[in-house]
Protein backbone atom coordinates (compact mmCIF):
# COMPACT_ATOMS: atom_id res chain seq x y z
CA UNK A 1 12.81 10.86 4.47
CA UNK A 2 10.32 8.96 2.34
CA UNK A 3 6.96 8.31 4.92
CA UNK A 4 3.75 5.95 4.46
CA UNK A 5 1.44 5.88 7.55
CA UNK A 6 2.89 2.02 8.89
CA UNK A 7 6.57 3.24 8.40
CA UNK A 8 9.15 5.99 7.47
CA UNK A 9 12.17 5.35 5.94
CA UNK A 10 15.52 7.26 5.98
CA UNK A 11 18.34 6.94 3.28
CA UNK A 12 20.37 9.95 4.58
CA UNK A 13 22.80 7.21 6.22
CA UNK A 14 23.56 6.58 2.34
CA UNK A 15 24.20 9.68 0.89
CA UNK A 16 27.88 11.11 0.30
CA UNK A 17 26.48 14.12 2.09
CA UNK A 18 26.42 12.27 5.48
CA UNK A 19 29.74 9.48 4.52
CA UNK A 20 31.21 11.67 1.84
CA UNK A 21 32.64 8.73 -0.94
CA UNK A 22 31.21 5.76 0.89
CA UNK A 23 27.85 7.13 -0.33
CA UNK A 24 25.77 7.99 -3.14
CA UNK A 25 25.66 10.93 -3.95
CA UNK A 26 22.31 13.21 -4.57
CA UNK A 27 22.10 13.77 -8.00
CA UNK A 28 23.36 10.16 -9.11
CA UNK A 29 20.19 8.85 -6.85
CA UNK A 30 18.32 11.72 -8.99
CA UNK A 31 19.97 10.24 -11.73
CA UNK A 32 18.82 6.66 -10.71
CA UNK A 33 14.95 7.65 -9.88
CA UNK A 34 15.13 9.12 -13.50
CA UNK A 35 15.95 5.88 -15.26
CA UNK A 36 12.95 3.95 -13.49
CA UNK A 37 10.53 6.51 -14.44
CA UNK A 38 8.94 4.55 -17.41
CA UNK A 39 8.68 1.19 -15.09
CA UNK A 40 7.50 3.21 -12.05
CA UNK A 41 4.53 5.08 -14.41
CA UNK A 42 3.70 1.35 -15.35
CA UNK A 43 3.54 0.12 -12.20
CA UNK A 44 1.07 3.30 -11.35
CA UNK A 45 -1.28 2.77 -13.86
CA UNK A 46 -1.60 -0.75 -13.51
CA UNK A 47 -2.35 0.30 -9.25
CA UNK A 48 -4.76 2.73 -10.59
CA UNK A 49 -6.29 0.56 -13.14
CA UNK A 50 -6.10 -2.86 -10.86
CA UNK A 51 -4.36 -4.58 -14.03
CA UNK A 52 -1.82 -6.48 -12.06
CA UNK A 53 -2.85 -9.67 -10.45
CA UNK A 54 -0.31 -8.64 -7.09
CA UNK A 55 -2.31 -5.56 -6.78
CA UNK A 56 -5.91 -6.77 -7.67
CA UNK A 57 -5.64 -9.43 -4.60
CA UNK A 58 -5.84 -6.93 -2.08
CA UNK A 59 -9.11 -5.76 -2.79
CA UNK A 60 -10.65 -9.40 -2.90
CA UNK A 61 -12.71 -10.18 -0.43
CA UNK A 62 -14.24 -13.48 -1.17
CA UNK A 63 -11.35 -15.11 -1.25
CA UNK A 64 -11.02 -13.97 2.38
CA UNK A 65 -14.01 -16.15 3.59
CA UNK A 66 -13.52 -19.00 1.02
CA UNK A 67 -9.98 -19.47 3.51
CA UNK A 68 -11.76 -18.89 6.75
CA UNK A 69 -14.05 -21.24 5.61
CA UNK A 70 -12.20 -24.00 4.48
CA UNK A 71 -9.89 -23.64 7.75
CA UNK A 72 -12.39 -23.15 10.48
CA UNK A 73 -13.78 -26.86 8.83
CA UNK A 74 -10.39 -28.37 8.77
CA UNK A 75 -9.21 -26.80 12.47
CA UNK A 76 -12.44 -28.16 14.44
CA UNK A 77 -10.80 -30.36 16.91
CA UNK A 78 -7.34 -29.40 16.24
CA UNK A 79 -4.40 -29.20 18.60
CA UNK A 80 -1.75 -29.62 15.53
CA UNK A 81 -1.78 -27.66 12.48
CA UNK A 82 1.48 -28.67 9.87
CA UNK A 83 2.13 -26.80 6.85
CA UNK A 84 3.63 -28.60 4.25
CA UNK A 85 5.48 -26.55 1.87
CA UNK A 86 8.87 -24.93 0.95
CA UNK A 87 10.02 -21.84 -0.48
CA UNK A 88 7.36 -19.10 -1.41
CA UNK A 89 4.70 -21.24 -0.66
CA UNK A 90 6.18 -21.19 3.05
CA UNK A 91 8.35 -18.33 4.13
CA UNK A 92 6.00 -15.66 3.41
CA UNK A 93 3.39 -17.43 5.97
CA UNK A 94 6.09 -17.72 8.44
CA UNK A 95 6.81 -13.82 8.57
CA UNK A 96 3.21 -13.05 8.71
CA UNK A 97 2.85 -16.04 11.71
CA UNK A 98 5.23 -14.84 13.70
CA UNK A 99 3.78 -11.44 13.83
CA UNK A 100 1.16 -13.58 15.73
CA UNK A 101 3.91 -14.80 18.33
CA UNK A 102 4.71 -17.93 15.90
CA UNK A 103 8.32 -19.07 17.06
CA UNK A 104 8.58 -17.26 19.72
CA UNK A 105 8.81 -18.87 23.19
CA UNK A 106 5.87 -17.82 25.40
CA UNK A 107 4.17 -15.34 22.82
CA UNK A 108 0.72 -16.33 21.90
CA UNK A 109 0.14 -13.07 19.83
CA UNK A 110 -2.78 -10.85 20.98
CA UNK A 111 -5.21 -14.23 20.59
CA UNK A 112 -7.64 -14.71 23.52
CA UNK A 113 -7.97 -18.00 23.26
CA UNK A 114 -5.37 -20.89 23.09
CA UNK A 115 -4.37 -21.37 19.15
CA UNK A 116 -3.63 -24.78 17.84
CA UNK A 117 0.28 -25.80 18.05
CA UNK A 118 1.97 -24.37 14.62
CA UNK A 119 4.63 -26.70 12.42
CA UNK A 120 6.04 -25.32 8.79
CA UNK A 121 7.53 -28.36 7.61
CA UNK A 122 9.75 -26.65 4.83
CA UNK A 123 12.70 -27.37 4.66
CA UNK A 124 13.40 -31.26 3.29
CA UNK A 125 15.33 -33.63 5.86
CA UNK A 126 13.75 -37.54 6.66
CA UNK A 127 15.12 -37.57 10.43
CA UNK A 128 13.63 -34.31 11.00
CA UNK A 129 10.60 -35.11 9.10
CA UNK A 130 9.83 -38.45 10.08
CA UNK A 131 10.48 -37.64 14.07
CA UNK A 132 8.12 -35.26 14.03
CA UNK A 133 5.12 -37.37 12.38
CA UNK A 134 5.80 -39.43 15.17
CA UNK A 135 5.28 -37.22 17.70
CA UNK A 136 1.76 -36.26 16.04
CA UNK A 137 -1.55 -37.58 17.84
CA UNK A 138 -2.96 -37.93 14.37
CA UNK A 139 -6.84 -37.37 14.72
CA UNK A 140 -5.86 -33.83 16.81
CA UNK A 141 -3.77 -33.02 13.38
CA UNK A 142 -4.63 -31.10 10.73
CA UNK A 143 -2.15 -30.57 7.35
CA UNK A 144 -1.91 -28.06 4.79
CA UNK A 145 -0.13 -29.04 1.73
CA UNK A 146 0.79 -25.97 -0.56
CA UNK A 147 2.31 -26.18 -3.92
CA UNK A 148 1.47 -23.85 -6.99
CA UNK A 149 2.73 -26.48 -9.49
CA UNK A 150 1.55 -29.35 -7.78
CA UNK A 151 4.91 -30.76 -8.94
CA UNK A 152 6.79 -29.37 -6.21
CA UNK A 153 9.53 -32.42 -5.50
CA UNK A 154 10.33 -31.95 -1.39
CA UNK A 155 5.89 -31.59 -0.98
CA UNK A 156 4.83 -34.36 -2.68
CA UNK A 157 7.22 -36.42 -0.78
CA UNK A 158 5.93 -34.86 2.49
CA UNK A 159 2.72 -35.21 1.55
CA UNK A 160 3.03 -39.39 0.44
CA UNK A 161 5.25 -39.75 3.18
CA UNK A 162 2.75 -38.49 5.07
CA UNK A 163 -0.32 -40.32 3.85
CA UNK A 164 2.16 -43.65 4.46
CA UNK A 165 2.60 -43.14 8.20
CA UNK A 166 -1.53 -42.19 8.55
CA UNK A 167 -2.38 -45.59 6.85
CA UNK A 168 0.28 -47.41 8.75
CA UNK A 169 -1.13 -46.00 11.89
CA UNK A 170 -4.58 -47.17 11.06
CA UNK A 171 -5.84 -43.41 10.80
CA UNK A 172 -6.08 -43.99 7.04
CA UNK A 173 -9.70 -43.11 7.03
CA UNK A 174 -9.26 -39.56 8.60
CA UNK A 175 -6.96 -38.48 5.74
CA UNK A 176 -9.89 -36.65 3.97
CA UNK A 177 -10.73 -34.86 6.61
CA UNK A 178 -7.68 -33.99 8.23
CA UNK A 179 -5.86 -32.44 5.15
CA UNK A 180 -6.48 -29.29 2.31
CA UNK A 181 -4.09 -29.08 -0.23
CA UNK A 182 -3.67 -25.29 -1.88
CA UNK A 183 -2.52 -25.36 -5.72
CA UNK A 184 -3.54 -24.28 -9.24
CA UNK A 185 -6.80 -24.56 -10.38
CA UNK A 186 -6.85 -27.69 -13.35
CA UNK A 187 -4.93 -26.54 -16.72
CA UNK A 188 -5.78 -28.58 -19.54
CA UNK A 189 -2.63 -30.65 -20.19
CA UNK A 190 -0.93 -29.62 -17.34
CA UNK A 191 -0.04 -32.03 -14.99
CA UNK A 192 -0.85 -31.48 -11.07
CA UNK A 193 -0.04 -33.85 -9.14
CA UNK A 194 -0.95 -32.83 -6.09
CA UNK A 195 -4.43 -31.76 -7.42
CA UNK A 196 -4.63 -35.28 -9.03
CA UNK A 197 -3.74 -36.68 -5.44
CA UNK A 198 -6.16 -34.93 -3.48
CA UNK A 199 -9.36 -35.17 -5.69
CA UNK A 200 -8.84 -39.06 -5.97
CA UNK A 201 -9.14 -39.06 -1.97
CA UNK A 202 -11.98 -36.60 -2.36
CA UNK A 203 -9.44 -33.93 0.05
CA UNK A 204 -10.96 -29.92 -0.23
CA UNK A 205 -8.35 -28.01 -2.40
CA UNK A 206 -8.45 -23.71 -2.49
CA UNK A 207 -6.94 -22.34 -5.97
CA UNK A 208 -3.73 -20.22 -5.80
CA UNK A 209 -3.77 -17.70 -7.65
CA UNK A 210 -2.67 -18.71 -11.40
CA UNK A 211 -0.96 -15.17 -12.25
CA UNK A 212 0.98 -14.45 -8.79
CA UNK A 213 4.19 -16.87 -8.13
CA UNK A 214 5.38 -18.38 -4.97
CA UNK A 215 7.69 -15.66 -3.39
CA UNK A 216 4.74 -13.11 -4.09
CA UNK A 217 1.88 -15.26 -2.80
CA UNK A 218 2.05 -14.06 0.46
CA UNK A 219 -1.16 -12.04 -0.15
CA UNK A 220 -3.43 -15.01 -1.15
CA UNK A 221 -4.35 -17.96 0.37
CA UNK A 222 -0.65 -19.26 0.72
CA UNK A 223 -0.32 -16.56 3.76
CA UNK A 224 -4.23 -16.28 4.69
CA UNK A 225 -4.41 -19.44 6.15
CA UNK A 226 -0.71 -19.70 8.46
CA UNK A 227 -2.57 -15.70 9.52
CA UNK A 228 -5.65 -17.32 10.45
CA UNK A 229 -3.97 -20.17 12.37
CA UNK A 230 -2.41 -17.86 14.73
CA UNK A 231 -5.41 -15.55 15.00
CA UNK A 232 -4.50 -13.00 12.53
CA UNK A 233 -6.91 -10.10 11.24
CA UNK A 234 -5.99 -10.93 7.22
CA UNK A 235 -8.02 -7.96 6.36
CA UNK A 236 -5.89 -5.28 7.61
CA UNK A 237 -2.83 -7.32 6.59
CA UNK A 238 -3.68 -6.47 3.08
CA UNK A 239 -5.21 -3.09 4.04
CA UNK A 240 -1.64 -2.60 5.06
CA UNK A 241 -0.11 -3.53 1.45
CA UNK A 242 -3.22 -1.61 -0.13
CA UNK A 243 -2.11 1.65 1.52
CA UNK A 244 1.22 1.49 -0.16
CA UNK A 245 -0.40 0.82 -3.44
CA UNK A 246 -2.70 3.48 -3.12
CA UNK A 247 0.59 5.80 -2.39
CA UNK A 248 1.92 4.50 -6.05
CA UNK A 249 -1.49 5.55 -7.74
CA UNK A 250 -1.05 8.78 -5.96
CA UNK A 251 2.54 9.75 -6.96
CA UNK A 252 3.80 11.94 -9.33
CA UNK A 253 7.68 10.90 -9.58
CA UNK A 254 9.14 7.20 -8.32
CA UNK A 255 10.57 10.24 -5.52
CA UNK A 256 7.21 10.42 -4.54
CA UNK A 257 7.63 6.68 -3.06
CA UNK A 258 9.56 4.68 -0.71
CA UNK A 259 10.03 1.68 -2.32
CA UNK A 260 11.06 3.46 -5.38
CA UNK A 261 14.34 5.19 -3.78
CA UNK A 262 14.76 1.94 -2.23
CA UNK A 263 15.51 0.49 -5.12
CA UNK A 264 17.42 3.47 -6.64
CA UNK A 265 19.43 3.56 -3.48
CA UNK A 266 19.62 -0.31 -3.77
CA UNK A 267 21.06 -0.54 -7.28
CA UNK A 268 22.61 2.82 -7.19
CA UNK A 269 24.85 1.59 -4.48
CA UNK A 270 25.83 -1.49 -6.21
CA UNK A 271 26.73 -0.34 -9.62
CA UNK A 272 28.37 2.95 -8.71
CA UNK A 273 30.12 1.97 -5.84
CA UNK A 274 30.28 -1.70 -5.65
CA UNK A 275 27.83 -2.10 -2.45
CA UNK A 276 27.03 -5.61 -4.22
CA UNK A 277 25.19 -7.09 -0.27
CA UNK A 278 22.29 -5.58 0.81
CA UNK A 279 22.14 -6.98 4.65
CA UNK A 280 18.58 -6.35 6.46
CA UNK A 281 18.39 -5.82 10.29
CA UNK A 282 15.02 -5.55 11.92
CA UNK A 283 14.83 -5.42 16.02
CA UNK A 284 12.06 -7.15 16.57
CA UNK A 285 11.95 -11.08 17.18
CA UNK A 286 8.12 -11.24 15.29
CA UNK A 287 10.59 -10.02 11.80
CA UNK A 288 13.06 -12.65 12.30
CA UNK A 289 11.20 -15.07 9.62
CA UNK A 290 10.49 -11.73 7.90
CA UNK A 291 14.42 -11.35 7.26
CA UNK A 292 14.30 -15.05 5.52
CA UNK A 293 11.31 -13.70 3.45
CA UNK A 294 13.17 -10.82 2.05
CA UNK A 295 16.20 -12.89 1.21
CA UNK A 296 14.08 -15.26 -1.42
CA UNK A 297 12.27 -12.28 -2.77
CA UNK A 298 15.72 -10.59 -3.34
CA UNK A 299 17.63 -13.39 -4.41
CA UNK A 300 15.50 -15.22 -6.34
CA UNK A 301 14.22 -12.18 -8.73
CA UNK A 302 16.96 -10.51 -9.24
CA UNK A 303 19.83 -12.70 -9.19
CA UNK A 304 19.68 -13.72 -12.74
CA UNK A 305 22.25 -12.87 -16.00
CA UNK A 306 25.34 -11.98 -13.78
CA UNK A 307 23.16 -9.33 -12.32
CA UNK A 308 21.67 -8.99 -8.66
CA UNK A 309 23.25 -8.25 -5.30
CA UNK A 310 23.07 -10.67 -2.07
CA UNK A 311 20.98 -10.67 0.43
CA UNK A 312 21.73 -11.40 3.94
CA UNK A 313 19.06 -11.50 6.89
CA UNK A 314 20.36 -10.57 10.17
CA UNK A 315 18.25 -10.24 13.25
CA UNK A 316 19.16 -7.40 15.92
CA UNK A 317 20.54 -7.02 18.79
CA UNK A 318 21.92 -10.67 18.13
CA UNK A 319 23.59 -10.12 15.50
CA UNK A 320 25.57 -7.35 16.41
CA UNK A 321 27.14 -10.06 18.09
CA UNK A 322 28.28 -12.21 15.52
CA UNK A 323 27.80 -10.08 12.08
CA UNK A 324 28.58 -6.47 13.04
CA UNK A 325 32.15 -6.53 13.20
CA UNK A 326 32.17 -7.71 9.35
CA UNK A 327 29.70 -5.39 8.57
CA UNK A 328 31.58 -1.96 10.21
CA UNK A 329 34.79 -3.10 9.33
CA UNK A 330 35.27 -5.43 6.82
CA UNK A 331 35.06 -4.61 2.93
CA UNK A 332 32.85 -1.61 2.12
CA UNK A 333 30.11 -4.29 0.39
CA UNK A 334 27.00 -3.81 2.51
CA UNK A 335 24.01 -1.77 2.66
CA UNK A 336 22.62 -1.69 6.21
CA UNK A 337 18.83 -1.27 6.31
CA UNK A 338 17.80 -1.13 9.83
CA UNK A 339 13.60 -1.50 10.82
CA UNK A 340 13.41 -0.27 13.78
CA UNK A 341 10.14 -0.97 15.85
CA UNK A 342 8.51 1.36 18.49
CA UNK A 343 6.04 -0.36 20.13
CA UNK A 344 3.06 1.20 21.68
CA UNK A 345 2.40 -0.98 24.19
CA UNK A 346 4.19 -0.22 27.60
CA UNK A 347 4.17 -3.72 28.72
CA UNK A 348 5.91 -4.61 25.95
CA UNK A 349 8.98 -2.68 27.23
CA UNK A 350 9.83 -4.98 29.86
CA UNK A 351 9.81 -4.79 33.93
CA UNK A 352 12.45 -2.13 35.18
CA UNK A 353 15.50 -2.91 36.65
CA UNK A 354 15.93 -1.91 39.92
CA UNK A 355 18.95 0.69 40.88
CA UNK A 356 20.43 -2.05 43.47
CA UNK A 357 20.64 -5.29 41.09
CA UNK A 358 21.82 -3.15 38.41
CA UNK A 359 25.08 -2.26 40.29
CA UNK A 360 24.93 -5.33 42.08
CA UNK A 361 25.75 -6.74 38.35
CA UNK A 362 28.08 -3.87 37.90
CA UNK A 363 25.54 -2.60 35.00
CA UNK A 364 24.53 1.20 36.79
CA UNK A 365 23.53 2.48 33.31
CA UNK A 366 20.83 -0.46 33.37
CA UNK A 367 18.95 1.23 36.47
CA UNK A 368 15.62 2.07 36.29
CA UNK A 369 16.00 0.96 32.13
CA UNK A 370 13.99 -1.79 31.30
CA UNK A 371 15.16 -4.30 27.79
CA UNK A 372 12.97 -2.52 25.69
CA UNK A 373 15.43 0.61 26.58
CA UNK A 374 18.22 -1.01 26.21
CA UNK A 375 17.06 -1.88 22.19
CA UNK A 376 15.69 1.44 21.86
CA UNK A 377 19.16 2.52 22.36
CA UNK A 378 20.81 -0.35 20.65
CA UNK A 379 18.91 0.90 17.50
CA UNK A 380 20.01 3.90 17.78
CA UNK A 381 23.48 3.41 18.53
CA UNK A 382 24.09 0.94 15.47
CA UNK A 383 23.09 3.74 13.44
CA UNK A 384 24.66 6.43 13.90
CA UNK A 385 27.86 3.45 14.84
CA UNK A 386 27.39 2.80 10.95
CA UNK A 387 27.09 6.16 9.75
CA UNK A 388 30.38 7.47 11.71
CA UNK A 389 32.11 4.41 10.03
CA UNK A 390 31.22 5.57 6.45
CA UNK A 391 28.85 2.78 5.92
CA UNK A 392 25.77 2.97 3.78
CA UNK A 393 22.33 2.91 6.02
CA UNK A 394 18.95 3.19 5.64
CA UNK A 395 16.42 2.75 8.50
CA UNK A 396 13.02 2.18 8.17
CA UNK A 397 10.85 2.63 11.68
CA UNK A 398 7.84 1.25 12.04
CA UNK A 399 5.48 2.93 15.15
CA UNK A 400 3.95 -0.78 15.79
CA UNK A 401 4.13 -3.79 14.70
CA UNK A 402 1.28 -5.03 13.88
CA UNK A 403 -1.26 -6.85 10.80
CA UNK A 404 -1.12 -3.46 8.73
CA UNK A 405 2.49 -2.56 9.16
CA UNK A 406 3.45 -5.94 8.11
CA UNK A 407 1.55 -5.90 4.85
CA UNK A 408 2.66 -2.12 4.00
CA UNK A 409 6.61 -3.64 4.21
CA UNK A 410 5.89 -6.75 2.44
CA UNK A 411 4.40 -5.04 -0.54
CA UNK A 412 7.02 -1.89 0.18
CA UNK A 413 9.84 -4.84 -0.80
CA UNK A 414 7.56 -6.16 -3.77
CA UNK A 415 7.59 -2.88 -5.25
CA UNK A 416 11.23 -2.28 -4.55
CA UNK A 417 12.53 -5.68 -5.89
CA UNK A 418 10.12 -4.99 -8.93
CA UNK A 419 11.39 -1.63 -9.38
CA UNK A 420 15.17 -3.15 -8.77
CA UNK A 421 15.04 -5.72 -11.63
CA UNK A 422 13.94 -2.96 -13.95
CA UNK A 423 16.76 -1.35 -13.24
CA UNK A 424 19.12 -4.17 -13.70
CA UNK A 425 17.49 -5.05 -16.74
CA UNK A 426 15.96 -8.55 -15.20
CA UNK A 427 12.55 -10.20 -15.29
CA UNK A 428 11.91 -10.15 -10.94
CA UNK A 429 9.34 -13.08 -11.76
CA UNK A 430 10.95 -15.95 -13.05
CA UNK A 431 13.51 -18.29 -11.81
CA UNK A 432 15.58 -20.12 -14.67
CA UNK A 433 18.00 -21.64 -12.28
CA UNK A 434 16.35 -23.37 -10.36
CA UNK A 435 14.02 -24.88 -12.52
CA UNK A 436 17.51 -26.10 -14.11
CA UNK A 437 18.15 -27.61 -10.75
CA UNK A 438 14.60 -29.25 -10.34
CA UNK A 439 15.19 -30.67 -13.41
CA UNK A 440 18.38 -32.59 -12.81
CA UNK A 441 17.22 -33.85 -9.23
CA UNK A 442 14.93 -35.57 -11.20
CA UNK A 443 17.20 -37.13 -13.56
CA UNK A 444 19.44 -38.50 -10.66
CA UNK A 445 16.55 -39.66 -8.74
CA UNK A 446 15.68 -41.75 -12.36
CA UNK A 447 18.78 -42.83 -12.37
C-alpha cells in the first residue's frame, strides 16, 4: 500500500504472492523500482528545485486571476459557453468539468447558482458541428478556441466555420466580444494562425504555456477556464497535484511513491509477463471523461518505437456489463486498476429501498440498501472477483471526490507515464506519429 492524503493505492492484487504466476513477483518489482532510480532522483530534484515547467505551474498564482479575469469578462451575459478544441487541449478540461457535474444529467456540481450551459466541441464531424451552431442564440454565447500551435487543423476549421455562421447571422459585430482564443505566445518565424486570426479581429488571447504540451496542459489555462465554467475552486485543484509533488521532493527511493510503483508495476507487468493492456475502471460517473484523459496521456507518450502498452477506459458498474467477461476470462493481457470513490456525503448514497418493494421486485438483498451500497459492494466484489481469477489489480480509493483529489491523480498519472517511458526507453513528450498524420491530411486536402 503506497498512500498520499487524496488517495491510497494497492498493488497487492498484482503480486505473485496473492495470483501466484499471473503476477509479478516482489523482487522483480524491486528489481523494476531499481532501474528507474536515476529518472525518479531527476524528477525529485527538478520538484525540489521547481526546474520543470509541469511542476513550476502549480505554484503560479497570477496566472490564476489572469483566467478568472479574462472569463468573468467573456461569461457576462452568458447562457452558452463552447469550447473549441480537440485532444489535450480538450480532454483534460472535460475530466476536471465533470468533477463539477459536467455531463451528467441533473448534477450541477456543488455551484449555488445556475452555471452557463457547457459544449466541448472536440471531436471533428460537420452534421454534428453545424447542428449545434444552429441551435446557439448567438449574443447569449460565448467560445473558447484552444490550440497550442495555433495550427491545429479540426480548430481552425471550427473556429472559421464558426466566424462564417456569426457573420451570416448578422451577429458579425459581437465576434470580438464573444470569443478568447488560448495559444502560444508570438515566436518569431513561427506561424500561428490562430493568434494571427484573433489579433486581426482585435479578440483577447491568454498564452499557454510554451514548455508544457497538450496532454499535460491540464494544469494551465487549457483546464482553468472549463474549472471555472462549472464553478470550480482551481486553487485546490492544483494544491491537489502540488501535494503529490511535494511527496516526490520528500522521497528517498521511487518505493517511497505511488506513481513510481505504478509505473514499475505497469511496465513490469508488460515485459515480464506480457500484460501488454492496462484497462482503468473508476466508479464514479464525475471520472468517466477522466478515463478518456488517461487513455491520451498513456497512449500518446508512450506508444512510440514498438514500445508502449494500450490503454482502455472503462467506466464501472457499466462496464462490468459489457467488458468484464473479456477482462476475467479472456487472454491474461490486462491490468485492472480500479479507483474506487467513498464519498462523504450521505446524500450522495441514494434514498433507501424499502423492505416491501425490494421483494416486491424479487431483489430482498436490496432492502434497506440504497445504490450507493450496492457500488460500494460492486467495488468490492470486482476485486477480489479479479484477484480469485488470477488477474493483475491495483485499486486506488479515493475518500472524496473532489477539486484536490482530482489534481493529486492527474499529476499521480503524469508522474507514472513519465516514470513509464523511462523505463521503456521513450521520450513521454513527443508525438512523431501523428504529426506524420497531420502532415498528410494536409497534402490530401491540397490535393
Amino acid at each position: 500500500m503506497t498512500s498520499h492524503p487524496s488517495y491510497r493505492q494497492s498493488i497487492e492484487g498484482s503480486l505473485s504472492t496473492k495470483i501466484g504466476d499471473a503476477g509479478l513477483s516482489p523482487d522483480r518489482l524491486t528489481q523494476w523500482l531499481t532501474l528507474l532510480t536515476p529518472r525518479f532522483k531527476a524528477l525529485e530534484e527538478a520538484a525540489q528545485t521547481d526546474s520543470f515547467a509541469h511542476f513550476r505551474i502549480l505554484k503560479d498564482t497570477a496566472d490564476i486571476e489572469e483566467t478568472r479575469a479574462a472569463y468573468d469578462k467573456l461569461a457576462a451575459g452568458a447562457e452558452t459557453i463552447v469550447i473549441l478544441g480537440t485532444g489535450g487541449s480538450s480532454l483534460g478540461g472535460q475530466a476536471l468539468a465533470q468533477v463539477g457535474g459536467w455531463g451528467i444529467p441533473g448534477d450541477n456540481g456543488n455551484a449555488a447558482a445556475k452555471l452557463p450551459e457547457l459544449r466541448f466541441c472536440d471531436n471533428l464531424d460537420s452534421r454534428s458541428f453545424t447542428r449545434g451552431l444552429a441551435s446557439l442564440d448567438i449574443p447569449k454565447t460565448r467560445f473558447i478556441a484552444i490550440s497550442k500551435s495555433g495550427t491545429t487543423g479540426e480548430t481552425l476549421s471550427q473556429v472559421l466555420t464558426a466566424f462564417k455562421f456569426i457573420e451570416d447571422q448578422g451577429h458579425g459585430a459581437l465576434i470580438p466580444q464573444i470569443f478568447l482564443g488560448v495559444t502560444e505566445p508570438t515566436k518569431p518565424g513561427v506561424a500561428n494562425g490562430l493568434r494571427e486570426l484573433f489579433s486581426a479581429r482585435g479578440i483577447p488571447l491568454l498564452a499557454h504555456p510554451t514548455d508544457i504540451g497538450g496532454r499535460y496542459s491540464v494544469f494551465s489555462v487549457v483546464g482553468l477556464l472549463p474549472a471555472l465554467v462549472r464553478g470550480l475552486d482551481v486553487a485546490a485543484f492544483r494544491a491537489g497535484a502540488l501535494d503529490v509533488v511535494k511527496q516526490l521532493s520528500t522521497a528517498t527511493m521511487p518505493e517511497d511513491h505511488p506513481a513510481a510503483v505504478g509505473a514499475a508495476l505497469s511496465i513490469g507487468l508488460a515485459k515480464d509477463l506480457g500484460v501488454t493492456n492496462s484497462v482503468l475502471m473508476p466508479y464514479s460517473d464525475r471520472l468517466e471523461r477522466f478515463s478518456a484523459w488517461y487513455v491520451q496521456l498513456w497512449a500518446e507518450s508512450l506508444g512510440k518505437n514498438g514500445e508502449g502498452t494500450t490503454p482502455i477506459g472503462t467506466l464501472g458498474p457499466v462496464d462490468q456489463h459489457s467488458q468484464l467477461q473479456l477482462f476475467m476470462d479472456g487472454p491474461a493481457t490486462h491490468l485492472m486498476t480500479v479507483v474506487r470513490v467513498a464519498e462523504a456525503e450521505d446524500a450522495d448514497r441514494g434514498l433507501t429501498i424499502p423492505a416491501e418493494l425490494a421483494a416486491e421486485a424479487g431483489a430482498p438483498y436490496l432492502a434497506g440498501k440504497s445504490i450507493g451500497d450496492l457500488v460500494a459492494a460492486q467495488q468490492k466484489a470486482i476485486v477480489d472477483a479479479l484477484t480469485k481469477a488470477n488477474r493483475p489489480v491495483r485499486t486506488i480509493d479515493v475518500p472524496r471526490l473532489d477539486e484536490r483529489a482530482i489534481g493529486a491523480l492527474m499529476m499521480h498519472f503524469f508522474i507514472e507515464t513519465i516514470l513509464a517511458g523511462d523505463l521503456l526507453g521513450v521520450d513521454p513528450f513527443d508525438q512523431p506519429a501523428v504529426e506524420l498524420a497531420k502532415i498528410l491530411t494536409r497534402q490530401y486536402l491540397a490535393a
